[in-house]
Every structure is written in structure tokens, then in C-alpha cells.
PDB file of N, CA and C in Angstrom:
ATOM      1  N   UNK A   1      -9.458  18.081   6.224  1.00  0.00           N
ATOM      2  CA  UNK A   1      -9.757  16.671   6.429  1.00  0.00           C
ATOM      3  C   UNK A   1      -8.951  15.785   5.472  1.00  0.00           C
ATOM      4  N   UNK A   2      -8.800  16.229   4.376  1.00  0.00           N
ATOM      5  CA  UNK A   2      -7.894  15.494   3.167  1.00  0.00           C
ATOM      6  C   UNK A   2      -6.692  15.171   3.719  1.00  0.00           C
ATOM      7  N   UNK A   3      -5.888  16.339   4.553  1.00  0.00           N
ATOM      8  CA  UNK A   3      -4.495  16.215   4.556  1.00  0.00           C
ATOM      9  C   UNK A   3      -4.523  15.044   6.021  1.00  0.00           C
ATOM     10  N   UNK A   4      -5.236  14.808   6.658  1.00  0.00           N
ATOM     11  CA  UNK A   4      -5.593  13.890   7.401  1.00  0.00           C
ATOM     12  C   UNK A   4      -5.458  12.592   7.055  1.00  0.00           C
ATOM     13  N   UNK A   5      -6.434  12.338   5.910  1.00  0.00           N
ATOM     14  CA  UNK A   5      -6.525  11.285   5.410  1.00  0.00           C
ATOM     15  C   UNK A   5      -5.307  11.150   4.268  1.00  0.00           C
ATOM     16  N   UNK A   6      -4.684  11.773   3.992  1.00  0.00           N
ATOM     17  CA  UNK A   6      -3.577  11.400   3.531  1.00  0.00           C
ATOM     18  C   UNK A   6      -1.949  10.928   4.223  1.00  0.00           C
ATOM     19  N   UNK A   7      -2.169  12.009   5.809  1.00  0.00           N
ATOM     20  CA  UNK A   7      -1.560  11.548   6.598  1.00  0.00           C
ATOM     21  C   UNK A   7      -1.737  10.062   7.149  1.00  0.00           C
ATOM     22  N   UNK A   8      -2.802   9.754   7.627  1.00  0.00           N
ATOM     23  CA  UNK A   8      -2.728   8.468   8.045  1.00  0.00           C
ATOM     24  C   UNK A   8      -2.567   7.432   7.013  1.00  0.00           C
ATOM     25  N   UNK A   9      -3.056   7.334   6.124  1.00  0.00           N
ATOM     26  CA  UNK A   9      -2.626   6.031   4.907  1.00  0.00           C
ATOM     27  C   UNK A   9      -1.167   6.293   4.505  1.00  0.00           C
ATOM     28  N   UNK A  10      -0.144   7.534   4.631  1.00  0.00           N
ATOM     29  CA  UNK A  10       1.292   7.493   4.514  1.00  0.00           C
ATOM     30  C   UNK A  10       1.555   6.488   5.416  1.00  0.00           C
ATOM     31  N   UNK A  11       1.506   7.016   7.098  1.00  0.00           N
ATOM     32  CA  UNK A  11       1.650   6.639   7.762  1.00  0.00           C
ATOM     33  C   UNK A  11       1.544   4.767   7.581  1.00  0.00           C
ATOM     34  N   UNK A  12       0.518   4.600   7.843  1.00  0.00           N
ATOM     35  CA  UNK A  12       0.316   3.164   7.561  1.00  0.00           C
ATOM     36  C   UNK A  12       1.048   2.588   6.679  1.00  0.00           C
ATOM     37  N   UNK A  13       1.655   2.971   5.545  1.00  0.00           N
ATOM     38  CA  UNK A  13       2.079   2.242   4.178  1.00  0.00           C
ATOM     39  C   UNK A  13       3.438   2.233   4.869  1.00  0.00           C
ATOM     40  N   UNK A  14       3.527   3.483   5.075  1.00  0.00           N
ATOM     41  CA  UNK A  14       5.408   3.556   5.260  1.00  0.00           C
ATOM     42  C   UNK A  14       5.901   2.296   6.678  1.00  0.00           C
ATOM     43  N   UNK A  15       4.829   2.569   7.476  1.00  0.00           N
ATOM     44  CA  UNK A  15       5.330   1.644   8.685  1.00  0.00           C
ATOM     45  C   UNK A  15       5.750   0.322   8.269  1.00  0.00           C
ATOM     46  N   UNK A  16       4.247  -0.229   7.304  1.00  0.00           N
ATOM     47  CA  UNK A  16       4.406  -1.383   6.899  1.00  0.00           C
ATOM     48  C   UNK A  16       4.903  -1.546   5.567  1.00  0.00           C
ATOM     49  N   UNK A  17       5.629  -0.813   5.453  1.00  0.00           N
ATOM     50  CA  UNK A  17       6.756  -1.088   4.135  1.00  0.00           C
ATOM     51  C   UNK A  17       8.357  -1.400   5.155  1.00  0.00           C
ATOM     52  N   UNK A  18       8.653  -0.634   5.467  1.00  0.00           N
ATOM     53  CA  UNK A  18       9.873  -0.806   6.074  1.00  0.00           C
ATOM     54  C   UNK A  18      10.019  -1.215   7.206  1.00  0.00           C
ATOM     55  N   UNK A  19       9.244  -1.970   7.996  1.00  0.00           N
ATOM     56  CA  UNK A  19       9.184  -2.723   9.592  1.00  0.00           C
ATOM     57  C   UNK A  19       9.624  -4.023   8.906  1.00  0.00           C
ATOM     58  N   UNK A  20      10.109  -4.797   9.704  1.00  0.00           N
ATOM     59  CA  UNK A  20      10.755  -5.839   9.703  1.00  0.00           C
ATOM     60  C   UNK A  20       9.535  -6.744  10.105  1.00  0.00           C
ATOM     61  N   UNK A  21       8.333  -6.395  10.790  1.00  0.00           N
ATOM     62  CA  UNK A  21       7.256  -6.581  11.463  1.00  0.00           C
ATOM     63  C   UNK A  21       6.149  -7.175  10.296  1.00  0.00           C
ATOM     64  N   UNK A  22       6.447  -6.442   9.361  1.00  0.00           N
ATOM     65  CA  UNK A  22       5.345  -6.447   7.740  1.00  0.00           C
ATOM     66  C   UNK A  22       5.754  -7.465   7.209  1.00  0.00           C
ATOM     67  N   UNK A  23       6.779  -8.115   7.035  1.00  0.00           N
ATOM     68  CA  UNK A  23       7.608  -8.888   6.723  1.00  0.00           C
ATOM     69  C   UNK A  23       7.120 -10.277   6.753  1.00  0.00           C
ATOM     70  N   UNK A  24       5.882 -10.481   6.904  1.00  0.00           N
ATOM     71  CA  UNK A  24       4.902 -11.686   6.907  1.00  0.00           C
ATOM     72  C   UNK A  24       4.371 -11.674   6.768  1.00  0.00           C
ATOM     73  N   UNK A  25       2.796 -12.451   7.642  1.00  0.00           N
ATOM     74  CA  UNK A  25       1.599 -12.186   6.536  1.00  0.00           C
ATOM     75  C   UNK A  25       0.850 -10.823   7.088  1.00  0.00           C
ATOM     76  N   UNK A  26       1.644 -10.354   8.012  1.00  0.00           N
ATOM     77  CA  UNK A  26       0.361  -8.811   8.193  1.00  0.00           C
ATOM     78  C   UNK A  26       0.461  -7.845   7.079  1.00  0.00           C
ATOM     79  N   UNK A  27       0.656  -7.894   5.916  1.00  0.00           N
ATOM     80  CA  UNK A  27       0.369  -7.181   4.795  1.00  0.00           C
ATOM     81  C   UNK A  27      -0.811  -6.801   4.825  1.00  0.00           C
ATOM     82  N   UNK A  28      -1.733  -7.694   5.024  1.00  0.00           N
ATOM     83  CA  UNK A  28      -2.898  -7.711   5.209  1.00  0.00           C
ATOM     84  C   UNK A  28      -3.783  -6.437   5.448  1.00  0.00           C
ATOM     85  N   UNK A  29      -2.974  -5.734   6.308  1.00  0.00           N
ATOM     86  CA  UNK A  29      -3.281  -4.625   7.387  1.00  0.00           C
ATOM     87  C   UNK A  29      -3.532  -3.656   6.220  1.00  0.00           C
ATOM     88  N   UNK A  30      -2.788  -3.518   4.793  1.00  0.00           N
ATOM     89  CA  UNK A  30      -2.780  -2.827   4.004  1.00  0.00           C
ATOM     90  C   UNK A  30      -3.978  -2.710   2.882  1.00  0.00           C
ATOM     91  N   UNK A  31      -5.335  -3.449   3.811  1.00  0.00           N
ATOM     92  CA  UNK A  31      -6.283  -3.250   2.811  1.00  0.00           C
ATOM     93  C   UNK A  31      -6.798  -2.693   2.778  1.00  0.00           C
ATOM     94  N   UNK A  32      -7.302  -1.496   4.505  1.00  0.00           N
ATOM     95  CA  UNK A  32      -7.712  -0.429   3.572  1.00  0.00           C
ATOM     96  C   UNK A  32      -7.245   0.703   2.887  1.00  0.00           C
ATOM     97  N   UNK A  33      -5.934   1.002   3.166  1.00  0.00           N
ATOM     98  CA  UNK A  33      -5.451   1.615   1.749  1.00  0.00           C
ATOM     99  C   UNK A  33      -5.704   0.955   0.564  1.00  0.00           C
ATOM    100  N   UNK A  34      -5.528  -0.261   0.196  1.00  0.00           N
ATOM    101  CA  UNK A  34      -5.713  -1.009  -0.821  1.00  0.00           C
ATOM    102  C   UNK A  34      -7.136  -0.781  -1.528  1.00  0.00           C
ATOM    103  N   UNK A  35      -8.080  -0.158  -0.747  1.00  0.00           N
ATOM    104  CA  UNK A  35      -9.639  -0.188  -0.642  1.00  0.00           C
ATOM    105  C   UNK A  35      -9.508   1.227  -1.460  1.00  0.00           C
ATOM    106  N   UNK A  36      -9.270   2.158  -0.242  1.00  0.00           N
ATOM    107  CA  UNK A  36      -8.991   3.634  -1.039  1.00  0.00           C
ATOM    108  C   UNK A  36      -8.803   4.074  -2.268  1.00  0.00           C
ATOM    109  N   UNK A  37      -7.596   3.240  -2.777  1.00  0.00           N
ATOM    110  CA  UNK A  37      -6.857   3.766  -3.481  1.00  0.00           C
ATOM    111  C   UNK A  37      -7.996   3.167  -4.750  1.00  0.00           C
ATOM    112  N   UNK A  38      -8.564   1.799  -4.400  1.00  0.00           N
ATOM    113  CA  UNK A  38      -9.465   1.856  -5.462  1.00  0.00           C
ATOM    114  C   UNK A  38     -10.604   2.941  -5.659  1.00  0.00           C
ATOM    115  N   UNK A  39     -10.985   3.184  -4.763  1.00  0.00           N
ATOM    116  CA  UNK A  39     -12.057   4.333  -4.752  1.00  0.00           C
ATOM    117  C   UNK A  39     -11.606   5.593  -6.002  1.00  0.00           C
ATOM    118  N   UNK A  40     -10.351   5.915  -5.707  1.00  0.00           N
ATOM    119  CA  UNK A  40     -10.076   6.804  -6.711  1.00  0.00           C
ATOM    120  C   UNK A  40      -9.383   6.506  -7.976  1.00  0.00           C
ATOM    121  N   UNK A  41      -9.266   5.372  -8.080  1.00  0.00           N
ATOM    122  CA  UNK A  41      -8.598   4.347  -9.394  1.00  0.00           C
ATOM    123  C   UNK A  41      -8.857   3.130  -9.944  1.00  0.00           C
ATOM    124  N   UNK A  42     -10.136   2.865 -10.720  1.00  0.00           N
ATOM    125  CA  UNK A  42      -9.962   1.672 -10.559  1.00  0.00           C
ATOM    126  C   UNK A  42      -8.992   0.308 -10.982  1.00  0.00           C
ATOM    127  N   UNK A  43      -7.830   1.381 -11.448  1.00  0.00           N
ATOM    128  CA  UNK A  43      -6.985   0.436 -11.856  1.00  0.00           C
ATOM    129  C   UNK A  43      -5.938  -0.511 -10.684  1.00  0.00           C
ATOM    130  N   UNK A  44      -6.221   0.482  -9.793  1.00  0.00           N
ATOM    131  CA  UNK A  44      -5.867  -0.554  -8.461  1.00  0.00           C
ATOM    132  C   UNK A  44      -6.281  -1.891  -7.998  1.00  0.00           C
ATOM    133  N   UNK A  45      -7.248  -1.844  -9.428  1.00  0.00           N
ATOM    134  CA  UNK A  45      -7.505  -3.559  -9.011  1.00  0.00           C
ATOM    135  C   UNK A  45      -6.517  -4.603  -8.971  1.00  0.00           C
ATOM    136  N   UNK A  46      -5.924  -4.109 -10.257  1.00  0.00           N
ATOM    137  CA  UNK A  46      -4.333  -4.788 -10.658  1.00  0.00           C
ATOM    138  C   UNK A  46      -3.741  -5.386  -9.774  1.00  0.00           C
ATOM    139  N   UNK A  47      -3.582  -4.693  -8.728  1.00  0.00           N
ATOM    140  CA  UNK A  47      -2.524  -4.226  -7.603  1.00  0.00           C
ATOM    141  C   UNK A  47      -3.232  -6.079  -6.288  1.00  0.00           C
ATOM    142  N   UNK A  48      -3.770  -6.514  -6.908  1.00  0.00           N
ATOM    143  CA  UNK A  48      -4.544  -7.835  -5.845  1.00  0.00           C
ATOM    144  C   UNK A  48      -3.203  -8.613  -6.793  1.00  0.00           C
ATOM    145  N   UNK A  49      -3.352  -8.405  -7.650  1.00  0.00           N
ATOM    146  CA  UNK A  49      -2.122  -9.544  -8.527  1.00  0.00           C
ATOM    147  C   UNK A  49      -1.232  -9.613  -7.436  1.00  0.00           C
ATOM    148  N   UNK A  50       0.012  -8.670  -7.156  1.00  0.00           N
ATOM    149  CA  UNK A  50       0.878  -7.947  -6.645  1.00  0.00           C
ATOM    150  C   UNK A  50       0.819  -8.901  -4.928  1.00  0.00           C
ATOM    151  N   UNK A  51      -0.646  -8.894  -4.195  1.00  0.00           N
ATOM    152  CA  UNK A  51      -0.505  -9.755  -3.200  1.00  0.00           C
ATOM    153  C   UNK A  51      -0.122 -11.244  -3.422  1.00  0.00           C
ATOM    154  N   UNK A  52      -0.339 -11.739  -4.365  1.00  0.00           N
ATOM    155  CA  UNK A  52      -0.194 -13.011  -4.678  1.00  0.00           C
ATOM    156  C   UNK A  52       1.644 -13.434  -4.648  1.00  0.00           C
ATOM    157  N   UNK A  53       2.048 -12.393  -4.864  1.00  0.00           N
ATOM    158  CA  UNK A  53       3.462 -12.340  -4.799  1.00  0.00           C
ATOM    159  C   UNK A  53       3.951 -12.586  -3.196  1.00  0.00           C
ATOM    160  N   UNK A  54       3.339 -13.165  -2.296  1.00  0.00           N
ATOM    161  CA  UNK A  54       3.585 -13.210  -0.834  1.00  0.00           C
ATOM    162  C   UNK A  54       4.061 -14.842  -1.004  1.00  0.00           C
ATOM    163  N   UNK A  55       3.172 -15.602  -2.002  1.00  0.00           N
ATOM    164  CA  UNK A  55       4.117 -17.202  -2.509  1.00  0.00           C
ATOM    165  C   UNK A  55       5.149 -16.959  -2.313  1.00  0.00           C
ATOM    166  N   UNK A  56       6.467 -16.043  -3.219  1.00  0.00           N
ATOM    167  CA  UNK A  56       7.605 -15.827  -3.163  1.00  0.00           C
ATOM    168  C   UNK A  56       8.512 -16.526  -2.327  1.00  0.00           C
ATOM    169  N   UNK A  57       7.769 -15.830  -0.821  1.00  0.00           N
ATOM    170  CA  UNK A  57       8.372 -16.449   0.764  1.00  0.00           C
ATOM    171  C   UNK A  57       8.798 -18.203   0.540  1.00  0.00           C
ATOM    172  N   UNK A  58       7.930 -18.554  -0.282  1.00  0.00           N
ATOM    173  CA  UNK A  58       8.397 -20.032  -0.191  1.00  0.00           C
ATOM    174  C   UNK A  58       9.669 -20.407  -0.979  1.00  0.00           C
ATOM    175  N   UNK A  59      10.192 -19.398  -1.721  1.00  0.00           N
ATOM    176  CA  UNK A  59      11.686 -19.456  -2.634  1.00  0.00           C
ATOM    177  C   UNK A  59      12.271 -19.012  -1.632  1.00  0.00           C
ATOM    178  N   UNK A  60      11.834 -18.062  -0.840  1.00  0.00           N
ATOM    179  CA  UNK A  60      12.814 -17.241   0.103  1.00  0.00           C
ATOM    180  C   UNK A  60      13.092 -15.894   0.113  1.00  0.00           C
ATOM    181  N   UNK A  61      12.180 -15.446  -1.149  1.00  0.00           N
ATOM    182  CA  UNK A  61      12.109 -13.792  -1.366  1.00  0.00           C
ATOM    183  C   UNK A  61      10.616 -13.036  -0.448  1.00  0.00           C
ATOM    184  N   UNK A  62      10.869 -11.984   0.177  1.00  0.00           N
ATOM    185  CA  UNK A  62       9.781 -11.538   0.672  1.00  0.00           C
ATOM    186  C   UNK A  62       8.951 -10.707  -0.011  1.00  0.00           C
ATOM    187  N   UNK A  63       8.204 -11.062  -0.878  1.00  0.00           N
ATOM    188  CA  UNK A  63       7.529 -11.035  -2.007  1.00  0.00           C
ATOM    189  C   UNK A  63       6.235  -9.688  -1.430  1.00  0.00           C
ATOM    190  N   UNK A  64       5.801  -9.786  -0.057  1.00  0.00           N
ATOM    191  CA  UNK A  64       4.943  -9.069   0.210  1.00  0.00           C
ATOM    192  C   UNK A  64       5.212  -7.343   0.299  1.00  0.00           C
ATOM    193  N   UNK A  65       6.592  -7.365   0.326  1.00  0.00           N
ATOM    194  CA  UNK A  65       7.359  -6.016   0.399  1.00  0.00           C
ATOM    195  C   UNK A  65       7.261  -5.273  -0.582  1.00  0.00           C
ATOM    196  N   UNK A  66       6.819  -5.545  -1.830  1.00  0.00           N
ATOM    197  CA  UNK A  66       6.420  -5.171  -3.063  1.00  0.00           C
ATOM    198  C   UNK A  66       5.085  -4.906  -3.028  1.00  0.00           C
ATOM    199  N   UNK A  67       4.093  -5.603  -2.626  1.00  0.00           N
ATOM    200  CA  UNK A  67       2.815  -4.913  -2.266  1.00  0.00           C
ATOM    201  C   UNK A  67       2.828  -4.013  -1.544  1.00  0.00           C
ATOM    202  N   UNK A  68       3.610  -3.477  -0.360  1.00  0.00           N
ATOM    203  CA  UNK A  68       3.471  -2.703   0.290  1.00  0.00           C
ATOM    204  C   UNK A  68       4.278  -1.337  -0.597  1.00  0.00           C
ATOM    205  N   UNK A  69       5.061  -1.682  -0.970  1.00  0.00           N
ATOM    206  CA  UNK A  69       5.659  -0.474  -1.869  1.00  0.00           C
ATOM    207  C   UNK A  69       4.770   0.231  -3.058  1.00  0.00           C
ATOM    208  N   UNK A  70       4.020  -0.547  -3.775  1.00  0.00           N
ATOM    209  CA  UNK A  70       2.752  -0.826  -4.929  1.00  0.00           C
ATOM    210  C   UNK A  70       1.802   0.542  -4.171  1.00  0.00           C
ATOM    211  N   UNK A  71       1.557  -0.024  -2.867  1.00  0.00           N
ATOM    212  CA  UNK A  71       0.348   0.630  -1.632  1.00  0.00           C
ATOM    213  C   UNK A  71       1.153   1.587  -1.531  1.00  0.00           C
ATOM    214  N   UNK A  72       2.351   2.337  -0.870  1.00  0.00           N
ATOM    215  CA  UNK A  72       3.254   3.292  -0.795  1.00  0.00           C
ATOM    216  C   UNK A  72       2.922   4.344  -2.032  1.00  0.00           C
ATOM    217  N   UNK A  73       3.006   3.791  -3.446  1.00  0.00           N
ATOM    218  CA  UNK A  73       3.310   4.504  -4.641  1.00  0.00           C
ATOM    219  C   UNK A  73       2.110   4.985  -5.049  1.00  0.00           C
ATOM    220  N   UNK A  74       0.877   3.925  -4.477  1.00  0.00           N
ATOM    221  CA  UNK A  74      -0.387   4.581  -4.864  1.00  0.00           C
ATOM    222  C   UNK A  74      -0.613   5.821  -3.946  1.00  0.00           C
ATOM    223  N   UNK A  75      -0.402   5.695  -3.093  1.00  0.00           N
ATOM    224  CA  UNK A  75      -0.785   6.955  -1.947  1.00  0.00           C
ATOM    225  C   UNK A  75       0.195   8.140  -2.144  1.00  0.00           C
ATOM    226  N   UNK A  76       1.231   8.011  -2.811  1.00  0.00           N
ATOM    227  CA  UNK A  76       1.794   9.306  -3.133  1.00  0.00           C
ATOM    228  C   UNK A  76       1.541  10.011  -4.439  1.00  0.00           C
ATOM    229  N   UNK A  77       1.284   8.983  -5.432  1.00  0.00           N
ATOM    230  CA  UNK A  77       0.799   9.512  -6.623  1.00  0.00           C
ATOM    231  C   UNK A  77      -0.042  10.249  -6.829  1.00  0.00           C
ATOM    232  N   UNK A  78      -1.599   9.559  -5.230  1.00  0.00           N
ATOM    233  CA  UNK A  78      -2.707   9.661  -5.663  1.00  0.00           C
ATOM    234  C   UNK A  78      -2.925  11.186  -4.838  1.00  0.00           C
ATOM    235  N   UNK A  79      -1.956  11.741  -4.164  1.00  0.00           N
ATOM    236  CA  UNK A  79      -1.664  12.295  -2.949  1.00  0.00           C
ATOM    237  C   UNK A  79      -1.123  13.882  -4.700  1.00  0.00           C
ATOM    238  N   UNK A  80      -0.371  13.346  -4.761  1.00  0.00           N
ATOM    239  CA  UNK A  80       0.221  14.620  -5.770  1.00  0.00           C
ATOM    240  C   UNK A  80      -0.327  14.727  -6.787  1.00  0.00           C
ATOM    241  N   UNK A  81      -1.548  13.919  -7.457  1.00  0.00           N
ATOM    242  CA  UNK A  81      -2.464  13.705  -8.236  1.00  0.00           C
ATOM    243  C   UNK A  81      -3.522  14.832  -7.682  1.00  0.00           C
ATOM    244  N   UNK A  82      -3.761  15.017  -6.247  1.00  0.00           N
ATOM    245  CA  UNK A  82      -5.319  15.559  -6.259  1.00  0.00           C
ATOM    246  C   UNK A  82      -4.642  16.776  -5.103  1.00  0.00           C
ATOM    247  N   UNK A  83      -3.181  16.932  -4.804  1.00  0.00           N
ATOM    248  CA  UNK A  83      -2.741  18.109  -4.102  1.00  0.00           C
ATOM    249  C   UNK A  83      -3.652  18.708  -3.095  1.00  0.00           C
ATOM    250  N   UNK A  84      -3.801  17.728  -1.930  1.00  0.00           N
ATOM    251  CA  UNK A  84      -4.578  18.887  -0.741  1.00  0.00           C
ATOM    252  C   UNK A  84      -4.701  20.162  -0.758  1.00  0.00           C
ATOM    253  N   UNK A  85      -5.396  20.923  -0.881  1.00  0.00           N
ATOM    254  CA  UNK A  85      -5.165  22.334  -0.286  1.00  0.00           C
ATOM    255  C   UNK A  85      -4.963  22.501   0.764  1.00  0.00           C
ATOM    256  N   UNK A  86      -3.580  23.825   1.440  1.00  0.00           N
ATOM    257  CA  UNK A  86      -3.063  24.018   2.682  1.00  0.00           C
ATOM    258  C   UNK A  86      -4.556  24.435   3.596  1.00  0.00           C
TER     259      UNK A  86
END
């Protein structure tokens, strides 16, 4: 069941890291990984800062692409942190 749930929150992060689609405000979509990852960290609170960086867009940087990478890094860490068993 783990490797499940680790599959689908990859899934999710990676889509919406590198779609051209994420690239606005559906970041959003990334909360419940965002949720998760607190469950097993609570230092992922941090990581709400990190959305605030979606302002950016108004300089012209896509600021939300960094949250999604943030969400990316937690799920692999947290992924090689607790190593599914096969």
C-alpha cells in the first residue's frame, strides 16, 4: 500500500512541476501532498512560505514552480527516508 501511495503523490508532483499547465494558479492541486508531507514532518509547515512566492508572477517570474519542486523534494526525501518495502 506504501509503494502506492508513494506512487501517486510522485506522480502528482512531477506532472505539476513540469506541465506548462501548473504554471498558474493550479498549484493549488498540490495540497494534498502538501498535507502529507506534513503528517510526517512537521517542518513542512515552512513550505506555506514557499506558496506565497506565486506574487513573483507579477515581476514575471513563475514563482509557483518552486513550490512545486519544494512538494517534489519532500516526496522523495520522505520516500528514501522511510524506504517502502518491496
Amino acid at each position: 500500500m506504501a509503494r502506492i501511495r508513494y506512487a501517486i503523490l510522485a506522480a502528482l508532483t512531477v506532472n505539476l512541476t513540469f506541465t506548462p499547465y501548473a504554471n498558474d494558479s493550479h498549484y493549488v492541486l498540490l495540497l494534498p501532498v502538501w498535507l502529507w508531507l506534513i503528517q510526517h514532518n512537521r517542518l513542512w509547515l515552512l513550505a506555506w512560505g514557499l506558496s506565497w512566492l506565486v506574487l513573483l508572477r507579477l515581476v514575471g517570474f513563475p514563482g509557483e514552480v518552486l513550490f512545486a519542486l519544494a512538494m517534489l523534494a519532500g516526496v522523495i526525501v520522505t520516500w528514501l527516508r522511510e524506504k517502502p518495502q518491496t
